[in-house]
Protein backbone atom coordinates (compact mmCIF):
# COMPACT_ATOMS: atom_id res chain seq x y z
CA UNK A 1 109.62 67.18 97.65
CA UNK A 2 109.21 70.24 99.83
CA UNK A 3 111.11 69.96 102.71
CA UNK A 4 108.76 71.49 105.58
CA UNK A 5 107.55 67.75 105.42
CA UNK A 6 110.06 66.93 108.06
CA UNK A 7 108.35 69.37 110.14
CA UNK A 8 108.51 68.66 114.16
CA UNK A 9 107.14 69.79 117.35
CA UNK A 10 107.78 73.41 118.47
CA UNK A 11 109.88 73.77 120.78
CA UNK A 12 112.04 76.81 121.74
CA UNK A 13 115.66 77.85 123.76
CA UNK A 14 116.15 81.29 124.22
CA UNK A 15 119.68 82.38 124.73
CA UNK A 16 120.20 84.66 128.10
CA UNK A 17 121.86 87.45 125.89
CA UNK A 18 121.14 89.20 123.19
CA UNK A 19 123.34 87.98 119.65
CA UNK A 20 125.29 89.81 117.71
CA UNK A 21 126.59 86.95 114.84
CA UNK A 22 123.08 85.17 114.11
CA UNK A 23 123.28 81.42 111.81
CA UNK A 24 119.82 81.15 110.28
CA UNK A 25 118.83 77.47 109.48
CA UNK A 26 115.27 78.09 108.90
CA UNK A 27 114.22 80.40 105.80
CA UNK A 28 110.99 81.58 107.35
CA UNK A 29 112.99 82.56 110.84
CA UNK A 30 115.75 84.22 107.89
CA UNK A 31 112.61 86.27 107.44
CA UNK A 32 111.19 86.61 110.78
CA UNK A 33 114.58 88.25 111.27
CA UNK A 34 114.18 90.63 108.54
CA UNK A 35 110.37 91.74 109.64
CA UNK A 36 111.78 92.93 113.18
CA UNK A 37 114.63 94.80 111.98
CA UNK A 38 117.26 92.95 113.13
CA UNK A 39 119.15 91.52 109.12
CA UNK A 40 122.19 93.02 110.30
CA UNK A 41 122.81 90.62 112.90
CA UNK A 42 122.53 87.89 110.28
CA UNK A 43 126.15 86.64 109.48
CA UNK A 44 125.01 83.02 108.07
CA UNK A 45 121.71 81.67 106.80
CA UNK A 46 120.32 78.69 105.26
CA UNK A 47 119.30 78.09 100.89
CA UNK A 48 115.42 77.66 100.00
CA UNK A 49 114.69 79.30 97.05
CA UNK A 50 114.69 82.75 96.09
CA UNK A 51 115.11 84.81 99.57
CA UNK A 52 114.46 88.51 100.83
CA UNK A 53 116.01 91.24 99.18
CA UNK A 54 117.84 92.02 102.65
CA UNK A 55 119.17 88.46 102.92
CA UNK A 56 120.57 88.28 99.10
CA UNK A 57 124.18 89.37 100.71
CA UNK A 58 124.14 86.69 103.70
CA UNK A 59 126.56 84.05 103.12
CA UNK A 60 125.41 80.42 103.04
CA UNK A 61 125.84 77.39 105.13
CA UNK A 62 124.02 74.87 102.94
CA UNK A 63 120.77 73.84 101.59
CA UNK A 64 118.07 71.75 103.94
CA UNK A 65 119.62 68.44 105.00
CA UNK A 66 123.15 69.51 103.58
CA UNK A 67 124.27 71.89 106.17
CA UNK A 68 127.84 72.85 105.60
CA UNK A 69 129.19 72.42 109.38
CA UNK A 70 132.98 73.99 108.39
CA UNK A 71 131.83 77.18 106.97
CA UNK A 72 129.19 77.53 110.21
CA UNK A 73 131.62 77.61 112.39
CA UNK A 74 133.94 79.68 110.21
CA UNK A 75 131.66 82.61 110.61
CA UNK A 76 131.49 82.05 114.61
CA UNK A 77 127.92 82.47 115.37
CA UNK A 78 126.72 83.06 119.10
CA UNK A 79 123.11 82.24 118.03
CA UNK A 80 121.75 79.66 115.72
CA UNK A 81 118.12 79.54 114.59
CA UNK A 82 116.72 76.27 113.80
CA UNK A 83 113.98 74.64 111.94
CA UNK A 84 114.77 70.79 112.95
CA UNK A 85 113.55 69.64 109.81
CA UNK A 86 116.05 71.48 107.91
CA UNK A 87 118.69 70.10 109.26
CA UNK A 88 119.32 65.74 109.70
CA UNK A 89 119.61 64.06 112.66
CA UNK A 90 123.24 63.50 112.64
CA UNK A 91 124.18 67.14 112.55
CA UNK A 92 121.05 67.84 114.61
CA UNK A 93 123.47 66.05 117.25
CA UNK A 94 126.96 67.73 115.94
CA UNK A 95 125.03 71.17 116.44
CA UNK A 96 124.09 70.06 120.26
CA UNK A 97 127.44 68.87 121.03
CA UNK A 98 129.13 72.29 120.16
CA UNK A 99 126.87 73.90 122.44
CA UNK A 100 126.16 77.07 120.59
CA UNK A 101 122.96 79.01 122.32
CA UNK A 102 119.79 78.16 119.96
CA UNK A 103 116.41 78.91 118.90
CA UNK A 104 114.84 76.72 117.97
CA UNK A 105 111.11 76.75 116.74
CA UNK A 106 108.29 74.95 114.49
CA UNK A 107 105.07 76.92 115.18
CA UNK A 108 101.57 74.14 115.05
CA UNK A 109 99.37 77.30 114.93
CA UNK A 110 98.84 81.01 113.64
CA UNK A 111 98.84 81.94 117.19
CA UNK A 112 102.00 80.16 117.85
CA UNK A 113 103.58 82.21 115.11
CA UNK A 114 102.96 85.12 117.10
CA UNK A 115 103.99 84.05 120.25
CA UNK A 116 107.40 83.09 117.62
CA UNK A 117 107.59 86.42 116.92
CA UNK A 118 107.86 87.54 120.45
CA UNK A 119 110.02 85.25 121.45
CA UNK A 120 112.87 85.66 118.89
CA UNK A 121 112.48 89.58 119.20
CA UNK A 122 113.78 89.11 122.88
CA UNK A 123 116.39 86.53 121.56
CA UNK A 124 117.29 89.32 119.05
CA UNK A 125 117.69 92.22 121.32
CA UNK A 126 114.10 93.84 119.37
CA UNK A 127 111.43 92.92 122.69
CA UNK A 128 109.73 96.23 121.21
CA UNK A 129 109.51 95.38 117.70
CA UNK A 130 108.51 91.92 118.35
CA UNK A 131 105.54 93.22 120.55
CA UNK A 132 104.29 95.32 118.15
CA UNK A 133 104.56 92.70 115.04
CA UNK A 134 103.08 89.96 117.31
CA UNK A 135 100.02 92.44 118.24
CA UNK A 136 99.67 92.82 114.16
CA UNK A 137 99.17 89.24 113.55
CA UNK A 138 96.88 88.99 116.48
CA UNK A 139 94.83 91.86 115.38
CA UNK A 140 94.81 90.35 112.22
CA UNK A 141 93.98 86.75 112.84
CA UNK A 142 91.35 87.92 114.76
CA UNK A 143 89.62 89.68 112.30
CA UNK A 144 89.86 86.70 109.69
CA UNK A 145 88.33 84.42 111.77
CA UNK A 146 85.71 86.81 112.56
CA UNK A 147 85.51 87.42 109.08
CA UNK A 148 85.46 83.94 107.51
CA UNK A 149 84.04 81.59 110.29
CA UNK A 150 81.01 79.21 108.96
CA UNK A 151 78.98 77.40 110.73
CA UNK A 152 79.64 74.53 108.85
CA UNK A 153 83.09 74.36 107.73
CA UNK A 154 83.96 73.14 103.93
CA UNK A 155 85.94 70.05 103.68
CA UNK A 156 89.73 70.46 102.18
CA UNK A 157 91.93 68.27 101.01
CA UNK A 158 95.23 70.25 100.84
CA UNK A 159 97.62 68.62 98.59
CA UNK A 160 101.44 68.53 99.24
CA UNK A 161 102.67 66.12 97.02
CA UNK A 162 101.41 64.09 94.06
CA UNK A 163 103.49 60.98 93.62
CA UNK A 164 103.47 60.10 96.06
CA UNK A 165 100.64 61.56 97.55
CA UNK A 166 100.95 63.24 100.62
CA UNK A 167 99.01 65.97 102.51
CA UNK A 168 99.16 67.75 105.76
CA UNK A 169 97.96 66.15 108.99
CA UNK A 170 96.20 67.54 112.43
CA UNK A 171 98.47 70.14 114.31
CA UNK A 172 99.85 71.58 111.54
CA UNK A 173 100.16 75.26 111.27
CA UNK A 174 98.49 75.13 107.42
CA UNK A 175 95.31 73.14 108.86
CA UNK A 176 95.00 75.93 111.54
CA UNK A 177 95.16 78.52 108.38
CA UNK A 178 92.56 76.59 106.79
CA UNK A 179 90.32 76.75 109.94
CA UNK A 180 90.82 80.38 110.32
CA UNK A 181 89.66 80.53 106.77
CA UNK A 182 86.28 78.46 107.60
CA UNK A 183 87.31 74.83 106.59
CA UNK A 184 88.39 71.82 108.00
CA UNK A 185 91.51 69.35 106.95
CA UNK A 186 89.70 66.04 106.08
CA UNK A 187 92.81 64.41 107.04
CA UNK A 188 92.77 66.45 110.13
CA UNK A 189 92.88 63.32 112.26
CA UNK A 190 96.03 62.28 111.12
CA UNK A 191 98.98 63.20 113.70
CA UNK A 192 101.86 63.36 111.17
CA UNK A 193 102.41 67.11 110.21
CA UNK A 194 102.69 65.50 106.19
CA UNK A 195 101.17 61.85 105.70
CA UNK A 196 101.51 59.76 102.97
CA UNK A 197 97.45 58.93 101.96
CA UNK A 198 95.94 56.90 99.31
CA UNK A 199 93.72 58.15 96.21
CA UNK A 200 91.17 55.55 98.19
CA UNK A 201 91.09 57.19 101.47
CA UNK A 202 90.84 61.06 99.93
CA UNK A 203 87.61 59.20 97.46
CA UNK A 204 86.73 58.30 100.64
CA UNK A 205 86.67 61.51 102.68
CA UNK A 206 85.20 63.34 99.47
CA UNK A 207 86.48 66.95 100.14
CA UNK A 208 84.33 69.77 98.82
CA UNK A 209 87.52 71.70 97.96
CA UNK A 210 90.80 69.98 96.65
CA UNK A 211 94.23 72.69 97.18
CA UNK A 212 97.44 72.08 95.08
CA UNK A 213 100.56 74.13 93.86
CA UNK A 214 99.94 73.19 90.39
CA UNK A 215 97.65 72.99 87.87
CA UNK A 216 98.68 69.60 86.73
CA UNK A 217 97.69 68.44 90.48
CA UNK A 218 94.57 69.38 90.26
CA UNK A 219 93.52 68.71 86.89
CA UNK A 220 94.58 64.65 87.57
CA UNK A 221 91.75 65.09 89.73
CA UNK A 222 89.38 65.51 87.12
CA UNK A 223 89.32 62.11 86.42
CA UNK A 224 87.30 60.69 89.68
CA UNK A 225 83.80 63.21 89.30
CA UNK A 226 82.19 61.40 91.96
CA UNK A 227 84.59 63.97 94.51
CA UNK A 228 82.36 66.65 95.42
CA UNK A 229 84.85 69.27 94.45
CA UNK A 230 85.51 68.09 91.19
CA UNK A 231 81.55 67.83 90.57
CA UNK A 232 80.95 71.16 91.44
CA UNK A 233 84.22 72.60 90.28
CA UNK A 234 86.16 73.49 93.58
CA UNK A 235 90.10 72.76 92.99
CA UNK A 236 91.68 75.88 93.66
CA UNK A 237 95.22 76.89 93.07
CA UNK A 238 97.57 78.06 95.60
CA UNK A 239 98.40 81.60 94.82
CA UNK A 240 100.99 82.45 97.74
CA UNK A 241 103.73 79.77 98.46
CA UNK A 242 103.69 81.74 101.78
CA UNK A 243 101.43 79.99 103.32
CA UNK A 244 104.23 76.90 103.89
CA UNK A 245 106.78 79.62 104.91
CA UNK A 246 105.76 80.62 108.48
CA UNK A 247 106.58 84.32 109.14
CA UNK A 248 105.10 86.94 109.43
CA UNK A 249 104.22 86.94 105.47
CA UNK A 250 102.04 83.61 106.41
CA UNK A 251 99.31 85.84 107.28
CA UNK A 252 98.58 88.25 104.40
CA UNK A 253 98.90 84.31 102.01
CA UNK A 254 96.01 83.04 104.54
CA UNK A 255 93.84 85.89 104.37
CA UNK A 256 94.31 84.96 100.10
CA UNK A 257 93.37 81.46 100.90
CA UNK A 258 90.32 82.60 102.73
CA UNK A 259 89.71 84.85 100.19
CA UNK A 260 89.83 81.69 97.20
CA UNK A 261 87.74 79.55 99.87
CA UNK A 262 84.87 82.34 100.72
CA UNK A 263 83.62 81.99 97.18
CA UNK A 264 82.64 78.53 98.02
């Protein structure tokens, strides 16, 4: 299961100083780093996946929820980024006790993200680069919401996880992509960032448009017509997994999604 579905609150700790030995422990802030020029600062970072060219040398401390405290503190870090989902609540607490300055951040909303941006640029020692990136995704958030805004907005149901099912609830960063795109998260109401629903309650809600990763998610679908977006054919498959990773690379992956959505 994909391990954003821990995500929590945003919250942020800027150190007074500028770091020179940065521990990543959030992938998309391992990227943030590398949009505002500052991968050579990056001493320590955490595994998801397949990661940026620039970040392919960075030794690791772990995988999400397997955090590998020894070699951490072997490489001394004076600034540690953190995702708190990535990391469980027991070394959540080892991490606090040591007292090492932190950053730590979960941005709810696009515009968040930017305001992210800024605010590890100044943790970072790159206030200049981070102003102009943030102004970037401003500019162009603005412009997709100008571009793809309905009146009324189509219903999604954006899938996460199939057995069992779970989506993405209200104040989550991908619902705000999918309103920037002109639709609204039927399960918006929800407060969880990832609930656990029921086939029942999505039959319910009838989404005109049903998202998933796969193929195989979406064509299990096809077995309940009676959804509006299996009658008419809506079930759309993600294209760019960045739209779960939020840096800077979250934008150009919702402008695709609003692309995918506009012809419906």
């Amino acid at each position: 299961m994909r391990a954003w579905l821990a995500a929590l609150l945003l919250t942020a700790s800027i150190p007074s100083l500028a770091a020179t030995r940065v521990v990543s422990l959030s992938p998309s802030l391992s990227e943030m780093v590398v949009e505002l020029g500052a991968a050579d600062l990056l001493v320590g970072r955490l595994d998801a996946g397949e990661p940026l060219p620039e970040l392919v040398s960075v030794p690791s401390v772990g995988r999400y929820g397997q955090l590998d405290m020894e070699r951490l503190l072997s490489l001394q870090p004076d600034l540690l980024l953190l995702w708190p989902g990535s990391v469980g609540v027991a070394q959540r607490e080892q991490l606090n006790r040591l007292k090492i300055p932190t950053y730590i951040g979960e941005p709810r909303s696009l515009d968040q993200l930017a305001d992210q941006v800024e605010g590890l640029a100044v943790a970072l020692d790159r206030p200049q680069r981070g102003h102009e990136l943030a102004g970037e995704l401003r500019q162009r958030l603005a412009g997709l919401r100008a571009q793809y805004w309905r009146d009324t907005p189509l219903r999604v149901f954006y899938q996460v996880w199939d057995q069992p099912l779970y989506t993405i609830g209200g104040g989550q960063i991908i619902s705000d992509a999918l309103a920037v795109c002109g639709a609204s998260n039927v399960f918006d109401d929800l407060k969880l960032p990832a609930p656990q629903v029921s086939i029942e309650s999505v039959l319910q809600r009838n989404p005109e448009v049903i998202i998933a990763s796969t193929q195989a998610q979406l064509d299990a679908w096809k077995i309940w017509p009676q959804i509006d977006a299996v009658k008419h054919g809506r079930l759309l498959l993600l294209t760019d997994k960045g739209l779960e990773r939020p840096s800077g690379q979250m934008l150009e992956a919702t402008a695709k999604l609003c692309e995918q959505l506009a012809a419906h």
